[in-house]
C-alpha atoms as a PDB file:
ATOM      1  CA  UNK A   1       0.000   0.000   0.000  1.00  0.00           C
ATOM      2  CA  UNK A   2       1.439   3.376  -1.037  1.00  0.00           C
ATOM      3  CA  UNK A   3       3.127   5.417   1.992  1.00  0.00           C
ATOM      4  CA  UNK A   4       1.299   7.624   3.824  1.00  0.00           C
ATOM      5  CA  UNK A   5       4.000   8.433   6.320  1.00  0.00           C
ATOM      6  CA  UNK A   6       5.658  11.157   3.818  1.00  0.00           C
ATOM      7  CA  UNK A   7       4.584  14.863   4.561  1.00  0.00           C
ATOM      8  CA  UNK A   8       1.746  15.928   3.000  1.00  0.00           C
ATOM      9  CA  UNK A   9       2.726  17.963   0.092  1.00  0.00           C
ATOM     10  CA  UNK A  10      -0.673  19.835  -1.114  1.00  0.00           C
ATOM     11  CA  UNK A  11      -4.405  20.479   0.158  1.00  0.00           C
ATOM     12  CA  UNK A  12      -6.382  21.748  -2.405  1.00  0.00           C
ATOM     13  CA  UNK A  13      -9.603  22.458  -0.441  1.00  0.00           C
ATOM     14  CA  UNK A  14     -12.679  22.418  -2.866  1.00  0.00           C
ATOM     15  CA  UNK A  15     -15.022  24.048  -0.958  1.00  0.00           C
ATOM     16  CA  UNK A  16     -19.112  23.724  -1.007  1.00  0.00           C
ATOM     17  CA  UNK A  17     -21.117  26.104   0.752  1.00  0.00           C
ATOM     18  CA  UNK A  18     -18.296  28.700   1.484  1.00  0.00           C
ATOM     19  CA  UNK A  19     -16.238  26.147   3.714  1.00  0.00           C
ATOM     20  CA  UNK A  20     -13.515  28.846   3.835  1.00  0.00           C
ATOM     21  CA  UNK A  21     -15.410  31.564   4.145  1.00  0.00           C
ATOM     22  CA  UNK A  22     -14.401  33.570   7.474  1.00  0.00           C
ATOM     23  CA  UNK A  23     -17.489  34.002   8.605  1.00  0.00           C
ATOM     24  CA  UNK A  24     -17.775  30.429   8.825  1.00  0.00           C
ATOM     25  CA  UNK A  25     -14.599  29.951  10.715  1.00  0.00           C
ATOM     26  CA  UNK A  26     -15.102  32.813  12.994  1.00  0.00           C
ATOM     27  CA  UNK A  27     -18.083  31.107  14.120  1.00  0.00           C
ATOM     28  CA  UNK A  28     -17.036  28.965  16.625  1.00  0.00           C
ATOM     29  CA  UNK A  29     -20.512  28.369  18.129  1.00  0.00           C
ATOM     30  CA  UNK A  30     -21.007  25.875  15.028  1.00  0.00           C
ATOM     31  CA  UNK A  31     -20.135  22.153  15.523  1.00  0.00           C
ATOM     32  CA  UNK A  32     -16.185  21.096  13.908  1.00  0.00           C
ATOM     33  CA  UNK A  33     -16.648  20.127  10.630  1.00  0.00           C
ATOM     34  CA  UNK A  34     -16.137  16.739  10.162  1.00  0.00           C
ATOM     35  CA  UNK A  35     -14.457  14.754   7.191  1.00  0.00           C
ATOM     36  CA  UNK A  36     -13.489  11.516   6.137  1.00  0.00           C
ATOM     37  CA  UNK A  37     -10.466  10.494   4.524  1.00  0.00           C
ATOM     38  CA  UNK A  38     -11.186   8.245   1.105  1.00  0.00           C
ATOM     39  CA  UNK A  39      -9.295   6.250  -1.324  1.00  0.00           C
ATOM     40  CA  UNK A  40     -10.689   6.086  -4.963  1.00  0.00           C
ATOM     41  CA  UNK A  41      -8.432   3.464  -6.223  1.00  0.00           C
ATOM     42  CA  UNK A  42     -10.096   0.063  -6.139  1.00  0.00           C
ATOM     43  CA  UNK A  43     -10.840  -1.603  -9.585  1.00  0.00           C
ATOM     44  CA  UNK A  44     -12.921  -5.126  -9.296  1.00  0.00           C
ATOM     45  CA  UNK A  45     -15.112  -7.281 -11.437  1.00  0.00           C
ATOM     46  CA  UNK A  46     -17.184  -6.884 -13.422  1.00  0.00           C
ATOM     47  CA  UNK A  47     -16.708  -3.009 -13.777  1.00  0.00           C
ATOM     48  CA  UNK A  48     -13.512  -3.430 -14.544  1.00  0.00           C
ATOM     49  CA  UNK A  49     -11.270  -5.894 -16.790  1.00  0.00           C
ATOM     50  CA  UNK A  50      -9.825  -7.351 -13.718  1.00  0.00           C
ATOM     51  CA  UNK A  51      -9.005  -7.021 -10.012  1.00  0.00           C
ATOM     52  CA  UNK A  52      -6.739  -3.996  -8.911  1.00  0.00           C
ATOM     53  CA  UNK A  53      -3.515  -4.327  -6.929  1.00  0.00           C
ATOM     54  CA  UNK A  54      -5.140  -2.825  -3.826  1.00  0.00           C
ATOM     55  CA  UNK A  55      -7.313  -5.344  -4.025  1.00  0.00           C
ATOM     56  CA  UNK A  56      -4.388  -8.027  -4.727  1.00  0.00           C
ATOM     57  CA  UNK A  57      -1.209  -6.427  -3.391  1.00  0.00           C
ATOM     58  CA  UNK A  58       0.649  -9.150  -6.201  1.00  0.00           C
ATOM     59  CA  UNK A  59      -0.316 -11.965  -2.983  1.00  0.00           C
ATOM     60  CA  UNK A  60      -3.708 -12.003  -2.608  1.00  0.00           C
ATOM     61  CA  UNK A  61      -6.630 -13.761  -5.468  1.00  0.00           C
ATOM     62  CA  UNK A  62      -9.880 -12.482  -4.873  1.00  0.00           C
ATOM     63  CA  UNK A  63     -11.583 -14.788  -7.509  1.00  0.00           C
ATOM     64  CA  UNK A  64     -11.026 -17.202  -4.455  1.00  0.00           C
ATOM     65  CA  UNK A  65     -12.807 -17.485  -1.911  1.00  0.00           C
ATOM     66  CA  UNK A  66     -13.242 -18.902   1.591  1.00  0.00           C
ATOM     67  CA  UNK A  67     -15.671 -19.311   3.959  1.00  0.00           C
ATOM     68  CA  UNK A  68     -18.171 -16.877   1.482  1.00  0.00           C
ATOM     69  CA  UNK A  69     -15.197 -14.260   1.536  1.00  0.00           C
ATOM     70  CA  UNK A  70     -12.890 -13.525  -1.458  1.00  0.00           C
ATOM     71  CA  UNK A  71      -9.511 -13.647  -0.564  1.00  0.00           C
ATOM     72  CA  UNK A  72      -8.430  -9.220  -0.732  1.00  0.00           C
ATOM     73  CA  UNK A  73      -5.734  -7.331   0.704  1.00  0.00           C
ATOM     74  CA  UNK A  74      -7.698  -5.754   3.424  1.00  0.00           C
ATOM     75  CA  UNK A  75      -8.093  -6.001   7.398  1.00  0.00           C
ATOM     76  CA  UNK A  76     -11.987  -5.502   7.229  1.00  0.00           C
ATOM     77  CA  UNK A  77     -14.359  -6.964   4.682  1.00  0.00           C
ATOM     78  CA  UNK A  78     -16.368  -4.367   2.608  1.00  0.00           C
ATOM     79  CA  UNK A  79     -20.174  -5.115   3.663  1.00  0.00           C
ATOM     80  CA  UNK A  80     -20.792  -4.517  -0.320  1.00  0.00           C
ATOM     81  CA  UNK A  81     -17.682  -7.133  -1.198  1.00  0.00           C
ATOM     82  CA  UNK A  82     -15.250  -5.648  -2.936  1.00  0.00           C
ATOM     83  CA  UNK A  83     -15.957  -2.710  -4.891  1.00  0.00           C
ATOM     84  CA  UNK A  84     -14.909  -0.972  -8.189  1.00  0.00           C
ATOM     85  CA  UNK A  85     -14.434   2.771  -6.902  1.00  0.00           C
ATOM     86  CA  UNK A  86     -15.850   4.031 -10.129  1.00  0.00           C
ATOM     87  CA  UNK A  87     -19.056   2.354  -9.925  1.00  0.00           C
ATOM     88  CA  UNK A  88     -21.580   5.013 -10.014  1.00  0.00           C
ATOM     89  CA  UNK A  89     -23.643   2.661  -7.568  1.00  0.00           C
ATOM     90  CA  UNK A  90     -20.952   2.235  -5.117  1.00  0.00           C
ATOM     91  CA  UNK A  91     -19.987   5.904  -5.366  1.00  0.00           C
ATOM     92  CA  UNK A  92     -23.549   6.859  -4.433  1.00  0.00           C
ATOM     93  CA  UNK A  93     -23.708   4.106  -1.290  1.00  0.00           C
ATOM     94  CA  UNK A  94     -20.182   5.151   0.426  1.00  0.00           C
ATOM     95  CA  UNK A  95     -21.445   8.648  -0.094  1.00  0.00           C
ATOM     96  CA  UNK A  96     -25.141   8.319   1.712  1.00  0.00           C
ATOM     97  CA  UNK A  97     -23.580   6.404   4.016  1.00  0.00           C
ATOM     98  CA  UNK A  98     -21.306   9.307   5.113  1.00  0.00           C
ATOM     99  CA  UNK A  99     -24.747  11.527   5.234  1.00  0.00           C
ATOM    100  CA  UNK A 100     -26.484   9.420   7.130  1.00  0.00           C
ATOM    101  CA  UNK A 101     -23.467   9.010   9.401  1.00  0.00           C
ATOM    102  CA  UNK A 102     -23.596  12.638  10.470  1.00  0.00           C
ATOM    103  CA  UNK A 103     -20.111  13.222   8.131  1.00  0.00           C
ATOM    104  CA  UNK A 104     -19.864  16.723   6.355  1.00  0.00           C
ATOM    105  CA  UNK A 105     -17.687  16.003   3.098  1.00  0.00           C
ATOM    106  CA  UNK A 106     -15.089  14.205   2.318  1.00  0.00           C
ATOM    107  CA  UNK A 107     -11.209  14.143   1.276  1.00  0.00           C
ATOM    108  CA  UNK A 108     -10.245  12.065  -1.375  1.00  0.00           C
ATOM    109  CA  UNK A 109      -6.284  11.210  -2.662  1.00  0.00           C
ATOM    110  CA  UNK A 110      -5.695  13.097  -6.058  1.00  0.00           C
ATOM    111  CA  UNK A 111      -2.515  12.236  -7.933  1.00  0.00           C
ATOM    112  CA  UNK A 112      -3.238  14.958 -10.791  1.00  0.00           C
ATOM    113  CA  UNK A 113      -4.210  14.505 -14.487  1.00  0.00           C
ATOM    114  CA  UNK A 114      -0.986  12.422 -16.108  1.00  0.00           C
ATOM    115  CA  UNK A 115      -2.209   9.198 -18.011  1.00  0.00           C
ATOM    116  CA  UNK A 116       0.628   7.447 -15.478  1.00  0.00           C
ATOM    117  CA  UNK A 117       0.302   4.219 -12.974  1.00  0.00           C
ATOM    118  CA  UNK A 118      -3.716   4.340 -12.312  1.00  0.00           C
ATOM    119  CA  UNK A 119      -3.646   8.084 -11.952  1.00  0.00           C
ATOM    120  CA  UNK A 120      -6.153   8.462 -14.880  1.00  0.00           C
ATOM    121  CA  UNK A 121      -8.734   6.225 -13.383  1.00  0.00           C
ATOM    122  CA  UNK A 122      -8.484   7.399 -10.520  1.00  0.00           C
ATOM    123  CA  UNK A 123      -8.839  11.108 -10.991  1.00  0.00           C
ATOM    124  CA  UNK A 124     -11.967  10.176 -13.488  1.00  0.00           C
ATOM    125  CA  UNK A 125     -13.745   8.397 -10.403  1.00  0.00           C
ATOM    126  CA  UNK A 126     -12.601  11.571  -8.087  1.00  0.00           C
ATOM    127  CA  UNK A 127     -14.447  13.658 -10.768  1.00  0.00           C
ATOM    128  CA  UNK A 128     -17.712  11.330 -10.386  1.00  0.00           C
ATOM    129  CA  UNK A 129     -17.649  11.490  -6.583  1.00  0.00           C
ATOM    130  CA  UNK A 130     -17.546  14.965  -6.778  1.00  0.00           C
ATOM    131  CA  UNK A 131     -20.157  15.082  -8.848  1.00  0.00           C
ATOM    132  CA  UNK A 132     -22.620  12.776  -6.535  1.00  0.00           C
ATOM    133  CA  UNK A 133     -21.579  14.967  -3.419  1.00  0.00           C
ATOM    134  CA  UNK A 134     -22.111  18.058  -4.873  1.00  0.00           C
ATOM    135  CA  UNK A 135     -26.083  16.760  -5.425  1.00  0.00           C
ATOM    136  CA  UNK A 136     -26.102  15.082  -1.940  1.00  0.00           C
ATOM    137  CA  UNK A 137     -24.837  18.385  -0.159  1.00  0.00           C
ATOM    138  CA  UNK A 138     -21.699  17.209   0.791  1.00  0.00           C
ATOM    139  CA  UNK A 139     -18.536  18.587   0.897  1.00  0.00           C
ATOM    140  CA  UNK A 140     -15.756  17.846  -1.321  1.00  0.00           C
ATOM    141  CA  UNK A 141     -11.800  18.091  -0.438  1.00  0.00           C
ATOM    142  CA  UNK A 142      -8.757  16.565  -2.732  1.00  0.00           C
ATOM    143  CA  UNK A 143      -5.861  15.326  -1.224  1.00  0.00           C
ATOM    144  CA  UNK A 144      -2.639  15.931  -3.390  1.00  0.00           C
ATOM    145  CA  UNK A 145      -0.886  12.701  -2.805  1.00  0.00           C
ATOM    146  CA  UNK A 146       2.932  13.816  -2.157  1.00  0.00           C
ATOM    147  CA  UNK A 147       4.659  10.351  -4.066  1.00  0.00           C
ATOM    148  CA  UNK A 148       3.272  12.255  -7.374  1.00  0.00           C
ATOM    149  CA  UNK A 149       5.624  14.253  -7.962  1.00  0.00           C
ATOM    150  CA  UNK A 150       8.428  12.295  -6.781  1.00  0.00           C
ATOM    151  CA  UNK A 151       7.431   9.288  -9.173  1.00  0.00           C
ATOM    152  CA  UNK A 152       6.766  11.244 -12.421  1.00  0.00           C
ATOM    153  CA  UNK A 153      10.753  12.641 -11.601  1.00  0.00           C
ATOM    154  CA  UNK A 154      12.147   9.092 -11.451  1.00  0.00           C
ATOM    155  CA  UNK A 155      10.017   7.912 -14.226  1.00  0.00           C
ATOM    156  CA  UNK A 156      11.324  10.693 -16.431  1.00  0.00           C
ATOM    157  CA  UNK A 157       8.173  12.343 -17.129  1.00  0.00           C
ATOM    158  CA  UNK A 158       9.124  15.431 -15.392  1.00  0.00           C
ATOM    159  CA  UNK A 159      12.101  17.384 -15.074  1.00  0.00           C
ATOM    160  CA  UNK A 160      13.042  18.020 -11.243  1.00  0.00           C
ATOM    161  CA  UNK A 161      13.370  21.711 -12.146  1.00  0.00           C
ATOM    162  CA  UNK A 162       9.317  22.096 -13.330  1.00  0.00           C
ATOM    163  CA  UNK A 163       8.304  20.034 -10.056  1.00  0.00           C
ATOM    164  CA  UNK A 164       7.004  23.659  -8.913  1.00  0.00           C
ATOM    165  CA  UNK A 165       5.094  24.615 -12.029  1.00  0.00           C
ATOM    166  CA  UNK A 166       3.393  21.437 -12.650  1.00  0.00           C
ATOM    167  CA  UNK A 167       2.043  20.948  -9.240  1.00  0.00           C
ATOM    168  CA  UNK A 168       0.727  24.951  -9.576  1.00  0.00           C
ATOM    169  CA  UNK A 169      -0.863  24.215 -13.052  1.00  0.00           C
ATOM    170  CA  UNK A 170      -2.487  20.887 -11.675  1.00  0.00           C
ATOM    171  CA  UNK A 171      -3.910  22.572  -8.861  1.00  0.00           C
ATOM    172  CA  UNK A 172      -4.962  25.423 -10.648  1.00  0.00           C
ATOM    173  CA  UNK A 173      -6.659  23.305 -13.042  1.00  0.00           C
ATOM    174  CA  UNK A 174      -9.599  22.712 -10.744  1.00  0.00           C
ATOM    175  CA  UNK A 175      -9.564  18.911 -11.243  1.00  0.00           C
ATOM    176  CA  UNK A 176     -10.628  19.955 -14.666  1.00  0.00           C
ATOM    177  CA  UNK A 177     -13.891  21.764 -14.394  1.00  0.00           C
ATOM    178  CA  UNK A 178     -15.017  20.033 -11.324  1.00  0.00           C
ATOM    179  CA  UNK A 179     -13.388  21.415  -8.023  1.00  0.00           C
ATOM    180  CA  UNK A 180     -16.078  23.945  -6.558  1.00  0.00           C
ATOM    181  CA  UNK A 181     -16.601  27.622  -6.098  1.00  0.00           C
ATOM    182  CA  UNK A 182     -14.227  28.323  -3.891  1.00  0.00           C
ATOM    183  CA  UNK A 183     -10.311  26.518  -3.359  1.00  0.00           C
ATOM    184  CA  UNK A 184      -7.807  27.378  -0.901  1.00  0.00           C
ATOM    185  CA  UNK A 185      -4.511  25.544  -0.667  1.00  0.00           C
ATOM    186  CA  UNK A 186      -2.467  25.375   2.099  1.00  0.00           C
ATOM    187  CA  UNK A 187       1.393  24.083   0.817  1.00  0.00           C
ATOM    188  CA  UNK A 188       3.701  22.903   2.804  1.00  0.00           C
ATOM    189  CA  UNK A 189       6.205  21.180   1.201  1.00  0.00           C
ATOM    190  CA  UNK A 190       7.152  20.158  -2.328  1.00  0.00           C
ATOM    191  CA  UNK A 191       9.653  17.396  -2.647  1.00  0.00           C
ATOM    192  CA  UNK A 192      11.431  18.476   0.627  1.00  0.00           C
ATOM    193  CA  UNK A 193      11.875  22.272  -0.419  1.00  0.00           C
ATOM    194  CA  UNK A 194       9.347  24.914   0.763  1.00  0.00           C
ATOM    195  CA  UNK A 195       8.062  27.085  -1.905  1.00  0.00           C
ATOM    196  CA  UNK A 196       5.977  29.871  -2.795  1.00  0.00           C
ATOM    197  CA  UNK A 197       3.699  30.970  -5.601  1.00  0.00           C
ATOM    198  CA  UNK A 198       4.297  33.561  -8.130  1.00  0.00           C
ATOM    199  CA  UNK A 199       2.221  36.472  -6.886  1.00  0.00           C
ATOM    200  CA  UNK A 200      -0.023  36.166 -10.569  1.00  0.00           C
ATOM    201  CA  UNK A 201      -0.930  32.403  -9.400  1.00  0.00           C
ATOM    202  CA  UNK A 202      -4.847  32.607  -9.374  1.00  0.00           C
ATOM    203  CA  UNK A 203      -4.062  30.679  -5.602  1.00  0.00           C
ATOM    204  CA  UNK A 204      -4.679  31.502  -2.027  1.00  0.00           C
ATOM    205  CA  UNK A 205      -2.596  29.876   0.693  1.00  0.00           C
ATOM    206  CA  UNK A 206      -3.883  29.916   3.758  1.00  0.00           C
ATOM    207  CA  UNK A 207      -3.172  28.489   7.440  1.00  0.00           C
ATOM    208  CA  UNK A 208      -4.879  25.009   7.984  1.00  0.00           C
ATOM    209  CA  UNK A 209      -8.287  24.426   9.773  1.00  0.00           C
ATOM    210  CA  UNK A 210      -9.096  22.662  12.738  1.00  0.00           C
ATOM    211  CA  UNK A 211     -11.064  19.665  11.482  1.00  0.00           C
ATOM    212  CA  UNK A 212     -11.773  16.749  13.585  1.00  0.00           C
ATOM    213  CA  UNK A 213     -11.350  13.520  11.859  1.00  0.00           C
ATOM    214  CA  UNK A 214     -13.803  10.809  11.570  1.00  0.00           C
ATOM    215  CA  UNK A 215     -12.231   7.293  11.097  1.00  0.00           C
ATOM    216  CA  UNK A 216     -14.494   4.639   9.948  1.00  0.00           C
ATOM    217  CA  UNK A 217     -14.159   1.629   8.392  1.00  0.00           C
ATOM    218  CA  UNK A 218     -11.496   2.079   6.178  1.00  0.00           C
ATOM    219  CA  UNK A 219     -13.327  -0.465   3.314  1.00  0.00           C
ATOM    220  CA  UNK A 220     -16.553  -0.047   4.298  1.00  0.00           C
END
């Protein structure tokens, strides 16, 4: 499973319902908002041509089974059995479930727009969970995973000088027409160096919020 130890490089806050708006966060008679922390990267039969690694992790065969359970890389058993995470129907379930759960929105791990690894699938099922939170009233936070840039370097797909400018235009991008009214980003750091936007970047950085984290089944 990919690291999650490594500092987080970008937030890219896509904000529903003014989020970010100061009024909001002045307010501090209103409940924390609360947000869950989601990974759109699981492919499975029949929506897709075969089972992904997270589902396999190169050990594990999931078109075996035992005791009624395919065999999956996972502590917990997904009360759906395991998903595709571009299946508009599971996209809609994980999503009510969150409402009826109390949860406000959700974050989701982006890895940007390069056809590279599964990055393309997964940002198209980011932009269709987007899309079914925006009509449920939730809201809607990408993640910029911080192994992106690192891997596109080593797989020579980006020069180590533009590390800077690509992560500005992907963020800038919007998730391509599908990010929200409003985005804030709070950087930190990008491939070990902190760094600052060009004062023209269409961005606003911003200190983080207090957000209490929710922690659910992870494969619920």
């Amino acid at each position: 499973m990919r690291s999650r130890r490594g500092r987080l490089t970008l937030l890219l806050a896509a904000c529903l319902g003014g989020w970010s708006s100061p009024a909001h966060a002045a307010d501090a008679t209103k409940p924390p908002v609360v947000l869950v922390h989601y990974m759109p990267w699981f492919e499975a039969k029949p929506k897709s041509h075969g089972w992904g690694w997270h589902w396999t992790m190169d050990t594990f065969n999931p078109d075996r089974t035992k005791n009624g359970r395919r065999q999956i890389a996972a502590h917990y058993y997904p009360l759906c059995e395991p998903y595709d995470s571009g299946d508009p129907a599971v996209i809609e379930y994980h999503l009510l479930l969150m409402k009826l759960a109390g949860i406000d929105g959700v974050i989701v791990d982006w890895y940007g727009h390069e056809d590279f690894l599964d990055h393309a699938m997964i940002h198209r099922n980011i932009k269709a969970m987007f899309v079914k939170a925006n009509q449920l009233g939730l809201r809607f936070a990408v993640c910029y995973e911080d192994q992106t840039i690192p891997r596109l370097v080593e797989a020579g797909r980006l020069a180590a000088s533009d590390r800077v400018r690509h992560a500005q235009r992907e963020l800038q991008s919007r998730l391509g027409n599908g990010a929200g009214s409003e985005t804030s980003i709070h950087r930190r750091e990008v491939s070990g160096q902190a760094q600052r936007s060009p004062a023209a970047a269409p961005v606003v950085e911003t200190p983080p919020r207090r957000v209490r984290s929710a922690n659910p089944r992870r494969d619920a």
